[in-house]
C-alpha atoms as a PDB file:
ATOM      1  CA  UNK A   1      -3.478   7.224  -0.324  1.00  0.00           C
ATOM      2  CA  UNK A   2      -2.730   8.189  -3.972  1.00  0.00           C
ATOM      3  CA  UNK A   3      -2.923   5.611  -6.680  1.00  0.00           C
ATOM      4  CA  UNK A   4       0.366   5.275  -7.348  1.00  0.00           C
ATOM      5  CA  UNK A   5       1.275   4.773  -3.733  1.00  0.00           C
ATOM      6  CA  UNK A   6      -1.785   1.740  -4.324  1.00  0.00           C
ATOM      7  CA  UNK A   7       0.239   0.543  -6.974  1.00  0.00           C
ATOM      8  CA  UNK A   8       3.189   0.301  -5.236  1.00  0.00           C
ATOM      9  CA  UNK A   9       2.206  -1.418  -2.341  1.00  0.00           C
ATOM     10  CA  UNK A  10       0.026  -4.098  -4.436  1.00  0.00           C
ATOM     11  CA  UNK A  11       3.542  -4.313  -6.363  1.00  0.00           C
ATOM     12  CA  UNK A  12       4.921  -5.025  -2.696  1.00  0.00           C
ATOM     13  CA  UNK A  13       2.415  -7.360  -2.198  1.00  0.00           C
ATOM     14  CA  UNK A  14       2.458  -9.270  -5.404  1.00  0.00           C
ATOM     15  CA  UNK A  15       6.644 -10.090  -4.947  1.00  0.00           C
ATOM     16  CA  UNK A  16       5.891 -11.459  -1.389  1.00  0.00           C
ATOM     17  CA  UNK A  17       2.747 -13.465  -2.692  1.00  0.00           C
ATOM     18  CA  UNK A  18       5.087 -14.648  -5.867  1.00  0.00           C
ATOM     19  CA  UNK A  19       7.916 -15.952  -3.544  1.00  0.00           C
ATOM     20  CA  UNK A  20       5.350 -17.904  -1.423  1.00  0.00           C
ATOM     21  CA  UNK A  21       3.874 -19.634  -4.782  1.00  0.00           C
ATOM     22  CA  UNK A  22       7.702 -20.557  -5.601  1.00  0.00           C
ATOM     23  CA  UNK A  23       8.229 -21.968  -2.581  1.00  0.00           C
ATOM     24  CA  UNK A  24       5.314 -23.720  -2.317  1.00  0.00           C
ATOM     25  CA  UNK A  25       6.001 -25.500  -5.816  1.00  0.00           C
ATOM     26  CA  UNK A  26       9.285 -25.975  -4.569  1.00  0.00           C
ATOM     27  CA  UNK A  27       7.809 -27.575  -1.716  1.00  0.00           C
ATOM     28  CA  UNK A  28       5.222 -29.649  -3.277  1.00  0.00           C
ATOM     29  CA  UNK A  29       7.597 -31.182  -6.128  1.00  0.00           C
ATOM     30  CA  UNK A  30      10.062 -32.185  -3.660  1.00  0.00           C
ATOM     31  CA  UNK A  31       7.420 -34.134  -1.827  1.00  0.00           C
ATOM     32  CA  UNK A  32       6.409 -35.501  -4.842  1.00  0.00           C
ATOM     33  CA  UNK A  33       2.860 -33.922  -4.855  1.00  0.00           C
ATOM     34  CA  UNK A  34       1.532 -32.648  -7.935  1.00  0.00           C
ATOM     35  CA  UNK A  35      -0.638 -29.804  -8.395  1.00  0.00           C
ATOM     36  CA  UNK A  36      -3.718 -29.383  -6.651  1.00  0.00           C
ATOM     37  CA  UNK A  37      -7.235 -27.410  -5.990  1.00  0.00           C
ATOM     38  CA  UNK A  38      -5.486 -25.382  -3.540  1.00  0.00           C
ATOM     39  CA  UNK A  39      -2.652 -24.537  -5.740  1.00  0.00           C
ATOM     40  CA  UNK A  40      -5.018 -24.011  -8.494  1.00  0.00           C
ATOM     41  CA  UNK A  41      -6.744 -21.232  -6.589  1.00  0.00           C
ATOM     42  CA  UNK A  42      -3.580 -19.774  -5.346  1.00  0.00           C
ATOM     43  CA  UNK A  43      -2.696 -19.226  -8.983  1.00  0.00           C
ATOM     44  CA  UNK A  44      -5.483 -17.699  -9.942  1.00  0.00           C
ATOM     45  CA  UNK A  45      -5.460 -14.766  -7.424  1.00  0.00           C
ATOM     46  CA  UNK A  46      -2.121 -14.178  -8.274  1.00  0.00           C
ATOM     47  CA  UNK A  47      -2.904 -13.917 -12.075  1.00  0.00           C
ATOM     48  CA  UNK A  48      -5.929 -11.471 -11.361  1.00  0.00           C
ATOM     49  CA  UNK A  49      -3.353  -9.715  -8.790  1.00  0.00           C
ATOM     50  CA  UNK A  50      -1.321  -9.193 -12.033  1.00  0.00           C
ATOM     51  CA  UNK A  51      -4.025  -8.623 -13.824  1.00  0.00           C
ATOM     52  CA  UNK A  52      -5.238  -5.742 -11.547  1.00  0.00           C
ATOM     53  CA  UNK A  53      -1.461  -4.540 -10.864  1.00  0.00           C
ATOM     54  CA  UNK A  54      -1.050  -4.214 -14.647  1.00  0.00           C
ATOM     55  CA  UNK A  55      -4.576  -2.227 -15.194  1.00  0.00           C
ATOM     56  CA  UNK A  56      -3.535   0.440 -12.370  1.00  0.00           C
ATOM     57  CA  UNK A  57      -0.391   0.651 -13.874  1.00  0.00           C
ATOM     58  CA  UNK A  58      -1.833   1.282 -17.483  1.00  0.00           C
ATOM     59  CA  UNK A  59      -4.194   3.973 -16.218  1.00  0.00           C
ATOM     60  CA  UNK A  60      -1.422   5.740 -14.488  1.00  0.00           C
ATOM     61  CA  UNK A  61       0.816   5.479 -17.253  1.00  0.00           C
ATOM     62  CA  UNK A  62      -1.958   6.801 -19.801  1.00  0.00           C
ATOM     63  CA  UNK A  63      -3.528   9.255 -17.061  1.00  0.00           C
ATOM     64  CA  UNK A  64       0.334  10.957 -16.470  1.00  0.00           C
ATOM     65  CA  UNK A  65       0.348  10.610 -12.588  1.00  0.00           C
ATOM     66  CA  UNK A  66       3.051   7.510 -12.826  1.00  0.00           C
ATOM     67  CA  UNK A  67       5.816   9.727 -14.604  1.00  0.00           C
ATOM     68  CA  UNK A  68       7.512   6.628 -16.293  1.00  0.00           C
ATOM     69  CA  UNK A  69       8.600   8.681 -18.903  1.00  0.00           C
ATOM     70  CA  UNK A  70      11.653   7.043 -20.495  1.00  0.00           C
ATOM     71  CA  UNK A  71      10.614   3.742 -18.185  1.00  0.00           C
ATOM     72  CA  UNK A  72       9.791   1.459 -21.047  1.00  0.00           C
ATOM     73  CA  UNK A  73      11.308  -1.546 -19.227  1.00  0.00           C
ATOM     74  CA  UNK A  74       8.916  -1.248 -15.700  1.00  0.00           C
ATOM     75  CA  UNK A  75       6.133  -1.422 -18.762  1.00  0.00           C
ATOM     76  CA  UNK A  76       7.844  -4.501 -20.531  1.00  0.00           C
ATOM     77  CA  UNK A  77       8.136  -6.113 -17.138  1.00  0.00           C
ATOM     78  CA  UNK A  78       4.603  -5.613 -16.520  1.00  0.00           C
ATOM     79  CA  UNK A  79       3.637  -7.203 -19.918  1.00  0.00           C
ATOM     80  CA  UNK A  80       5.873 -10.019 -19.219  1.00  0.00           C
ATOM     81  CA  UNK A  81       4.249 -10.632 -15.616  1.00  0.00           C
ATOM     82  CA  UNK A  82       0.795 -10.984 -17.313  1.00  0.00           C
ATOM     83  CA  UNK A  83       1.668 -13.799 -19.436  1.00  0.00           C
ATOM     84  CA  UNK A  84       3.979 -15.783 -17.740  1.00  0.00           C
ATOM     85  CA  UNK A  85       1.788 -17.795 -15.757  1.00  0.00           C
ATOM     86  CA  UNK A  86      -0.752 -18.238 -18.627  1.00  0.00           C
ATOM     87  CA  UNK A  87       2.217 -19.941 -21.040  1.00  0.00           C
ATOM     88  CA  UNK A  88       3.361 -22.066 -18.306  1.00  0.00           C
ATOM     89  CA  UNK A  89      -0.496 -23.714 -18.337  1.00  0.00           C
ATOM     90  CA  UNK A  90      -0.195 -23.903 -21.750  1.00  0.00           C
ATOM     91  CA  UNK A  91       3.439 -25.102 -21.251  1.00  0.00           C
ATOM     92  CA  UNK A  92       2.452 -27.994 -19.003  1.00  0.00           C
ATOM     93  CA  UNK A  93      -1.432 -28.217 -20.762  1.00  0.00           C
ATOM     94  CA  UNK A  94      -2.740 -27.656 -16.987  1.00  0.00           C
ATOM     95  CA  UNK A  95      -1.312 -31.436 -16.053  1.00  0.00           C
ATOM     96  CA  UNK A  96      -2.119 -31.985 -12.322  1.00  0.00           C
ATOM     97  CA  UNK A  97       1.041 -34.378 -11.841  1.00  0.00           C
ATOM     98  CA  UNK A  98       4.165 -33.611  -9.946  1.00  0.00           C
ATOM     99  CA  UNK A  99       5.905 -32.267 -13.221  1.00  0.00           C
ATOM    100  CA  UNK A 100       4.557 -29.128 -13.750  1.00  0.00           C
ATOM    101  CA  UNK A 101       5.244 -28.008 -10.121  1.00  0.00           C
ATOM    102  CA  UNK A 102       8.431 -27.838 -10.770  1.00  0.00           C
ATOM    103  CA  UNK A 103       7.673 -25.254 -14.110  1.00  0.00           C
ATOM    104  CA  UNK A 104       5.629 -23.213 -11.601  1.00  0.00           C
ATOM    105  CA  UNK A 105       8.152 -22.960  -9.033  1.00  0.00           C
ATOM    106  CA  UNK A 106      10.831 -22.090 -11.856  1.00  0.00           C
ATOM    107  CA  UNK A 107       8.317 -19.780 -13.595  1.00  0.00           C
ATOM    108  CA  UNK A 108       7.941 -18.108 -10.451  1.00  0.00           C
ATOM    109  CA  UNK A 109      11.216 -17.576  -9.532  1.00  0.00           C
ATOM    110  CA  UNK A 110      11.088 -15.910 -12.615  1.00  0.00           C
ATOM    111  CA  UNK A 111       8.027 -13.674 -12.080  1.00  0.00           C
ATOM    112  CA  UNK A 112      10.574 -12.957  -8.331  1.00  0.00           C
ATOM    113  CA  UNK A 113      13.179 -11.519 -10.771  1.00  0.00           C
ATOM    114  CA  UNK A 114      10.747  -9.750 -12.988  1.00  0.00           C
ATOM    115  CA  UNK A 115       8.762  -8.207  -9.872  1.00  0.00           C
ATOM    116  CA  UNK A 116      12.197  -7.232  -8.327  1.00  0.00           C
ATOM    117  CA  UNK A 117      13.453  -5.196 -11.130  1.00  0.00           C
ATOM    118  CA  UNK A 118      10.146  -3.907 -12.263  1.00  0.00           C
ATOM    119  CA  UNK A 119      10.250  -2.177  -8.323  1.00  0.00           C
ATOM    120  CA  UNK A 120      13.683  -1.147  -8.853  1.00  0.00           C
ATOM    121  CA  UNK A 121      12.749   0.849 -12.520  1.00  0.00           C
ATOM    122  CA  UNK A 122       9.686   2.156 -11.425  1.00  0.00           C
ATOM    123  CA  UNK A 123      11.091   4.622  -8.292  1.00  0.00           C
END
């Protein structure tokens, strides 16, 4: 398996893994449940998913195998990936109350969006 074929599928995987975390805020806000351990943990191995997604993608792009030549928006998508989930903390100032489920869920179906058309510009 090549590395860009390993970037793919962890792009794959991080789309499916970002419309669970939606859902699940979704899910929790409506039951009026605020944010908790489990969620906490969830969200943090989806940011170092990112976070790993992103650093494959930055040696391909630097190393010439990805051939995103003239494919500055898959790169601006990836940027924007990193740091959405780091200004919603800062956003909500990591409240555990029912509140800022509802900015994850939203900020997620953002990062759905984002993931989407970041698959769609990279092939």
């Amino acid at each position: 398996m090549s590395l860009v074929e390993i970037h793919g599928r962890l792009g794959n995987t991080a789309l499916y893994f970002t419309i669970a975390m939606a859902v699940w805020a979704f899910w929790r806000f409506f039951r009026r449940q605020g944010v908790d351990s489990n969620y906490w943990g969830a969200v943090v191995v989806i940011q170092i998913l990112y976070l790993v997604q992103g650093a494959f993608g930055t040696f391909l792009y630097f190393s010439g195998i990805g051939n995103l030549t003239g494919r500055s928006m898959h790169i601006l998508y990836g940027i924007v990936s990193v740091l959405v989930i780091p200004a919603i903390f800062i956003f909500t100032r990591g409240e555990e109350s029912r509140r800022p489920m509802l900015a994850y869920g939203a900020g997620f179906l953002f990062l759905t969006g984002i993931l989407l058309r970041s698959i769609v510009t990279a092939g």
